[in-house]
C-alpha atoms as a PDB file:
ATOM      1  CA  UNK A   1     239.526 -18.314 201.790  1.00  0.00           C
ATOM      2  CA  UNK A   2     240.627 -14.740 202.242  1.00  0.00           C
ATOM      3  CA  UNK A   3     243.400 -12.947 201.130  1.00  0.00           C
ATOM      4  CA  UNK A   4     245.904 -11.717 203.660  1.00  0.00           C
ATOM      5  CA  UNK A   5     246.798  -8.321 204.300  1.00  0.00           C
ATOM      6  CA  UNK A   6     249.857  -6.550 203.976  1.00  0.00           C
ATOM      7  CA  UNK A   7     249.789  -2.978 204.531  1.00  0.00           C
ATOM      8  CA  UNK A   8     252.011   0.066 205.593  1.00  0.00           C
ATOM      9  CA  UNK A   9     251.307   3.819 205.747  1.00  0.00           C
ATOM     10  CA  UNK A  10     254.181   5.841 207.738  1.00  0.00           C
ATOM     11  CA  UNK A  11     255.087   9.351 208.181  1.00  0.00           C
ATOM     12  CA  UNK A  12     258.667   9.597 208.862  1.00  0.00           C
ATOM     13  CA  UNK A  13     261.703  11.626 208.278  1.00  0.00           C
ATOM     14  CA  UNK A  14     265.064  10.304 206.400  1.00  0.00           C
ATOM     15  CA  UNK A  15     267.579   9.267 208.075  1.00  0.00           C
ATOM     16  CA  UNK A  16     270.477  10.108 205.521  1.00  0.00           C
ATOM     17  CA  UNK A  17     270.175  11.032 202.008  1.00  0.00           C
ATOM     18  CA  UNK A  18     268.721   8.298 199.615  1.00  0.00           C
ATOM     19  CA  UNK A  19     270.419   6.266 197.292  1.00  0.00           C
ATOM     20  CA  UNK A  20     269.687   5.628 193.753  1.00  0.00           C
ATOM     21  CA  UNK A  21     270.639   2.156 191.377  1.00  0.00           C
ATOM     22  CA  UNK A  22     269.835   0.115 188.225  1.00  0.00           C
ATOM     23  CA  UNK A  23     268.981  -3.053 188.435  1.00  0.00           C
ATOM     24  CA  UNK A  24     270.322  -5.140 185.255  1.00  0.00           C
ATOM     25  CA  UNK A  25     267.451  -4.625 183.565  1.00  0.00           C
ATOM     26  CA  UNK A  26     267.558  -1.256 183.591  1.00  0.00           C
ATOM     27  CA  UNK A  27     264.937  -0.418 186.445  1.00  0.00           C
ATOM     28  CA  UNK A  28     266.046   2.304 188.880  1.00  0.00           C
ATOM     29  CA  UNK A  29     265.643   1.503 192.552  1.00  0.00           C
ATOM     30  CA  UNK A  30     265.759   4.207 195.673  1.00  0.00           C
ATOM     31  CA  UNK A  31     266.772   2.992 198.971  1.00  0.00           C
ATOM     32  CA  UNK A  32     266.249   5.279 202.177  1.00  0.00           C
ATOM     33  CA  UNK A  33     266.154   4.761 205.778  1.00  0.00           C
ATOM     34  CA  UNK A  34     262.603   6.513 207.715  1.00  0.00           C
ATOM     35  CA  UNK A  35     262.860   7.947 211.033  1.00  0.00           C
ATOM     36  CA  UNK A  36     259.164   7.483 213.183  1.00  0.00           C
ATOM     37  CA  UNK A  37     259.793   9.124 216.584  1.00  0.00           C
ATOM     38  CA  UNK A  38     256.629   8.831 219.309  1.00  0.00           C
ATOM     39  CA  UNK A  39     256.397  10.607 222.400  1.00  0.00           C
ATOM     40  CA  UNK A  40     256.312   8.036 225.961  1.00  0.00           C
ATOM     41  CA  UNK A  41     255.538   8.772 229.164  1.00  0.00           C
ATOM     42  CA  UNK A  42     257.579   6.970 232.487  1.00  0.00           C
ATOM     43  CA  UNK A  43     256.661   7.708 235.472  1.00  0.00           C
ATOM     44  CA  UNK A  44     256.314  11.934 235.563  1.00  0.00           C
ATOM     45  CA  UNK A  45     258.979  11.942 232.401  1.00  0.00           C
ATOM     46  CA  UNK A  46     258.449  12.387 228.922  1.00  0.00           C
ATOM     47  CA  UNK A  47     260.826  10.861 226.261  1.00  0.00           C
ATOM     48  CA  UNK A  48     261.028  10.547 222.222  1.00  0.00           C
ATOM     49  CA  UNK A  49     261.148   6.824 221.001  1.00  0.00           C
ATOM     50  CA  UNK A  50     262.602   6.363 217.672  1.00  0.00           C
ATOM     51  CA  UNK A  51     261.979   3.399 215.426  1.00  0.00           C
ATOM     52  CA  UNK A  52     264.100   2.884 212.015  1.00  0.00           C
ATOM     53  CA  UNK A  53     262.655   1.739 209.026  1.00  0.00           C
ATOM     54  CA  UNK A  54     264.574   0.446 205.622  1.00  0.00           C
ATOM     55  CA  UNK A  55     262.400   1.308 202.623  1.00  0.00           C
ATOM     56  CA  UNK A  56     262.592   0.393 198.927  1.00  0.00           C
ATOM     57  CA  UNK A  57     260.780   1.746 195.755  1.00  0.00           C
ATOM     58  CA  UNK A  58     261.466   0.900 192.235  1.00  0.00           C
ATOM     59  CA  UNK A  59     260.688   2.279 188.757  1.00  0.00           C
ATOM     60  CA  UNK A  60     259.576   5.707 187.849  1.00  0.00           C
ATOM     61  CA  UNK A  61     259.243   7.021 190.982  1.00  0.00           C
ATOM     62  CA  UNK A  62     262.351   6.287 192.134  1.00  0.00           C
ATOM     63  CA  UNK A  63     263.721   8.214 189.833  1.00  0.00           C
ATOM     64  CA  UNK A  64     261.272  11.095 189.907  1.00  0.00           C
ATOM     65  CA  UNK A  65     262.125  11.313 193.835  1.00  0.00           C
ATOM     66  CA  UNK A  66     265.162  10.570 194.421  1.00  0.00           C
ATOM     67  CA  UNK A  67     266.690  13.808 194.368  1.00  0.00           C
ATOM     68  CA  UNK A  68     264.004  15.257 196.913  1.00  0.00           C
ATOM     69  CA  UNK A  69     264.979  12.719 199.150  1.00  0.00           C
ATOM     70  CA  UNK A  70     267.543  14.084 201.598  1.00  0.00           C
ATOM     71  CA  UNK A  71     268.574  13.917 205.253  1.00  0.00           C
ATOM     72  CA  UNK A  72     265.924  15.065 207.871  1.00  0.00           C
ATOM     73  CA  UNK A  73     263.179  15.185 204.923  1.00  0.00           C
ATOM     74  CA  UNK A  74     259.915  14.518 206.093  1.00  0.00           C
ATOM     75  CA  UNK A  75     257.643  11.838 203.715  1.00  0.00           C
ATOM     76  CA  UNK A  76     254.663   9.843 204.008  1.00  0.00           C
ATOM     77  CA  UNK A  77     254.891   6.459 202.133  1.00  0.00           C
ATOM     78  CA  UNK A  78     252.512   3.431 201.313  1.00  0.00           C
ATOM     79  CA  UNK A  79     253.675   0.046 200.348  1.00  0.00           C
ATOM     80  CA  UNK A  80     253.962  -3.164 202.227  1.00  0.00           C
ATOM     81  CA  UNK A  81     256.381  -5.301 204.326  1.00  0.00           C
ATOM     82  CA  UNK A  82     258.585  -7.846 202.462  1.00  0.00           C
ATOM     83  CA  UNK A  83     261.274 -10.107 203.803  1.00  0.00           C
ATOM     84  CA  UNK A  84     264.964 -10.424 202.059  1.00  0.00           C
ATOM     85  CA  UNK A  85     266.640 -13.652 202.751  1.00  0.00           C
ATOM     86  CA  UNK A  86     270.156 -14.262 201.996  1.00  0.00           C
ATOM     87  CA  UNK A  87     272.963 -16.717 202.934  1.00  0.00           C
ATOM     88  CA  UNK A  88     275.914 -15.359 204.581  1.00  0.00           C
ATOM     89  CA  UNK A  89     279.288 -17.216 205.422  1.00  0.00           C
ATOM     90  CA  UNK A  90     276.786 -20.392 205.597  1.00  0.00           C
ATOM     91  CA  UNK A  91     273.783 -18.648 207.821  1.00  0.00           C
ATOM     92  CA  UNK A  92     270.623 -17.726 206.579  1.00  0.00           C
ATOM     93  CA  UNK A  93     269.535 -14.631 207.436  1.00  0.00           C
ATOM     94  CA  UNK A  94     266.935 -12.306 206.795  1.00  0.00           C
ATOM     95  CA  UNK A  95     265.428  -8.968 207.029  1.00  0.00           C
ATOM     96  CA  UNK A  96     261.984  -6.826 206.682  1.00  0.00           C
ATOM     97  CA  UNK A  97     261.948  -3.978 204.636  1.00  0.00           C
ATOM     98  CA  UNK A  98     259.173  -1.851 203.704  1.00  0.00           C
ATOM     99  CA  UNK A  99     258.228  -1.814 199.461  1.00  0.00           C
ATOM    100  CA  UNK A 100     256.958   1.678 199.098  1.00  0.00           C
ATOM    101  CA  UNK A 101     254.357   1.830 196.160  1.00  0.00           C
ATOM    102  CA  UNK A 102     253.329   5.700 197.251  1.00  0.00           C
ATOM    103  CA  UNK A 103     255.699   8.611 198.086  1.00  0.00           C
ATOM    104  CA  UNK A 104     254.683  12.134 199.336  1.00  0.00           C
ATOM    105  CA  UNK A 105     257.126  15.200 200.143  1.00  0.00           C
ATOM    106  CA  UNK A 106     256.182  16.851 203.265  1.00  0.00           C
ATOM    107  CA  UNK A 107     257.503  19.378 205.292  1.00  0.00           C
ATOM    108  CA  UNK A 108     260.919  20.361 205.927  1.00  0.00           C
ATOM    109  CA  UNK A 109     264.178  20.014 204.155  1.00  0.00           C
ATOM    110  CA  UNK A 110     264.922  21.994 201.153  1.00  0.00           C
ATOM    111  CA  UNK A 111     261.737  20.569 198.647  1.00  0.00           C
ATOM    112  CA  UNK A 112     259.443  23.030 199.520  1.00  0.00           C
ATOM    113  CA  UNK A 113     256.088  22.029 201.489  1.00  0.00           C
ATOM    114  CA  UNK A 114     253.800  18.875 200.492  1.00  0.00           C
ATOM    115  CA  UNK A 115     254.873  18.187 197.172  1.00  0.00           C
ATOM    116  CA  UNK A 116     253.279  14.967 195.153  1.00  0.00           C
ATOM    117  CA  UNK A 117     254.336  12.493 192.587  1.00  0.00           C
ATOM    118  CA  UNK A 118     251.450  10.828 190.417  1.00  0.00           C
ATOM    119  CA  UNK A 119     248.934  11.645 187.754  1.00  0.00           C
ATOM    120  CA  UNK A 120     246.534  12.625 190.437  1.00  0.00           C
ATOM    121  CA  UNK A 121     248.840  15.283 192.061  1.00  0.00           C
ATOM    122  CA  UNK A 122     248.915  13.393 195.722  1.00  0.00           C
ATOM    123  CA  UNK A 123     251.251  10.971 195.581  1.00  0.00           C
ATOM    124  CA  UNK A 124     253.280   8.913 192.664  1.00  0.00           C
ATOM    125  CA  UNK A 125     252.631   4.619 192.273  1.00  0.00           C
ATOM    126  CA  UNK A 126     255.824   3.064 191.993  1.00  0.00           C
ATOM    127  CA  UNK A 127     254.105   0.408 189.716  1.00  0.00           C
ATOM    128  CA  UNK A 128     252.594   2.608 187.007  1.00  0.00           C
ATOM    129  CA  UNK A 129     252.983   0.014 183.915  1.00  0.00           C
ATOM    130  CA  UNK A 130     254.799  -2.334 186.361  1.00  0.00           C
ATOM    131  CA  UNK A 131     252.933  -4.560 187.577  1.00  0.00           C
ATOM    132  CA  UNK A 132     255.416  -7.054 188.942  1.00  0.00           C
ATOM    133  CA  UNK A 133     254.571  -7.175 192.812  1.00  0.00           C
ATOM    134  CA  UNK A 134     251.095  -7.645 192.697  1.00  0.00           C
ATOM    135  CA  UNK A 135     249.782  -4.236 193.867  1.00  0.00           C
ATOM    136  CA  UNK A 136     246.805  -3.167 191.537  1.00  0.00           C
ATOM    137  CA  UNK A 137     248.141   0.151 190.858  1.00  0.00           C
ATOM    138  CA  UNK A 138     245.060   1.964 193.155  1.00  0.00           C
ATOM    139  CA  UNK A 139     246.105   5.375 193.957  1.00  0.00           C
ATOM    140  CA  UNK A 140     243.917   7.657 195.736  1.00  0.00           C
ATOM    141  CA  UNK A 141     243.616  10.035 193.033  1.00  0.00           C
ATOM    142  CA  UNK A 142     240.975   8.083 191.187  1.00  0.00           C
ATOM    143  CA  UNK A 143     238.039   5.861 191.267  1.00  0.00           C
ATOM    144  CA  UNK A 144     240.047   3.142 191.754  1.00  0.00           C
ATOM    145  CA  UNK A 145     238.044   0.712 189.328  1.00  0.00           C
ATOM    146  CA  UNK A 146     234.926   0.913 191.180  1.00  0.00           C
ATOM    147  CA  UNK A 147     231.931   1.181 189.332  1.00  0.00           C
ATOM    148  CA  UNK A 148     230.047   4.228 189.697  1.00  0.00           C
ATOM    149  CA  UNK A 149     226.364   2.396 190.701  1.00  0.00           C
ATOM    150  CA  UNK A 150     228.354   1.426 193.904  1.00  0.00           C
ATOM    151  CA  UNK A 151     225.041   1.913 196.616  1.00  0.00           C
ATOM    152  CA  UNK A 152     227.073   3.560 199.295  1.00  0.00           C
END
């Protein structure tokens, strides 16, 4: 059977300015909202069509970033979608979220132009030595545990 697939790659720009907290165990988690605005056409009219996103990351990154991540900063992130259910005054409810493994500055707002956060200088893993979620750790700044005989 195959394995499902869970993916997200936006470019977007915050919303308001991101907030950092400690989980009891002691692992630092970001939250931030992502702008993604596309350009539609009706009729002879153009118009901007914004979509908001809720993103998490935890660990290392979070707190590498955190401070980079302001208002009307524009990122690129890769993680995947996970759902939050709760119960609230006796109704279950629910939302999606994206888990952000990946985080790149980009343009605008006061960090300077395309700045990274990992080993490899393009982006930083979340999940470097936590390994909780699942994700393998693969960052583009590597090999990515392929072998090097690979015939293509």
């Amino acid at each position: 059977m195959a394995a499902d697939i869970n993916s997200v790659v936006m470019v977007g720009r915050l919303t308001r300015d991101a907030e950092l907290r400690y989980a009891q165990t002691g692992t630092a988690i970001v939250k931030f909202s992502l702008a993604q605005t596309h350009r539609r056409k009706s009729g002879d009219t153009w118009s901007d069509e914004s979509h908001f996103f809720d993103v998490t990351m935890m660990g290392k990154a979070a707190e590498a970033v955190h401070r980079f991540l302001t208002k009307g900063k524009q990122v690129a992130i890769q993680g995947e979608l996970r759902q939050n259910r709760w119960e609230q005054d006796g109704q279950s409810r629910s939302k999606v979220e994206i888990f952000a493994f990946s985080l790149q500055l980009l343009g605008g707002g006061s960090g300077g132009q395309g700045s990274g956060f990992n080993q490899g200088g393009n982006s930083y893993d979340s999940n470097q030595g936590n390994n909780s979620s699942g994700y393998d750790g693969y960052t583009n700044s590597g090999s990515g545990g392929f072998d090097d005989d690979v015939p293509f």
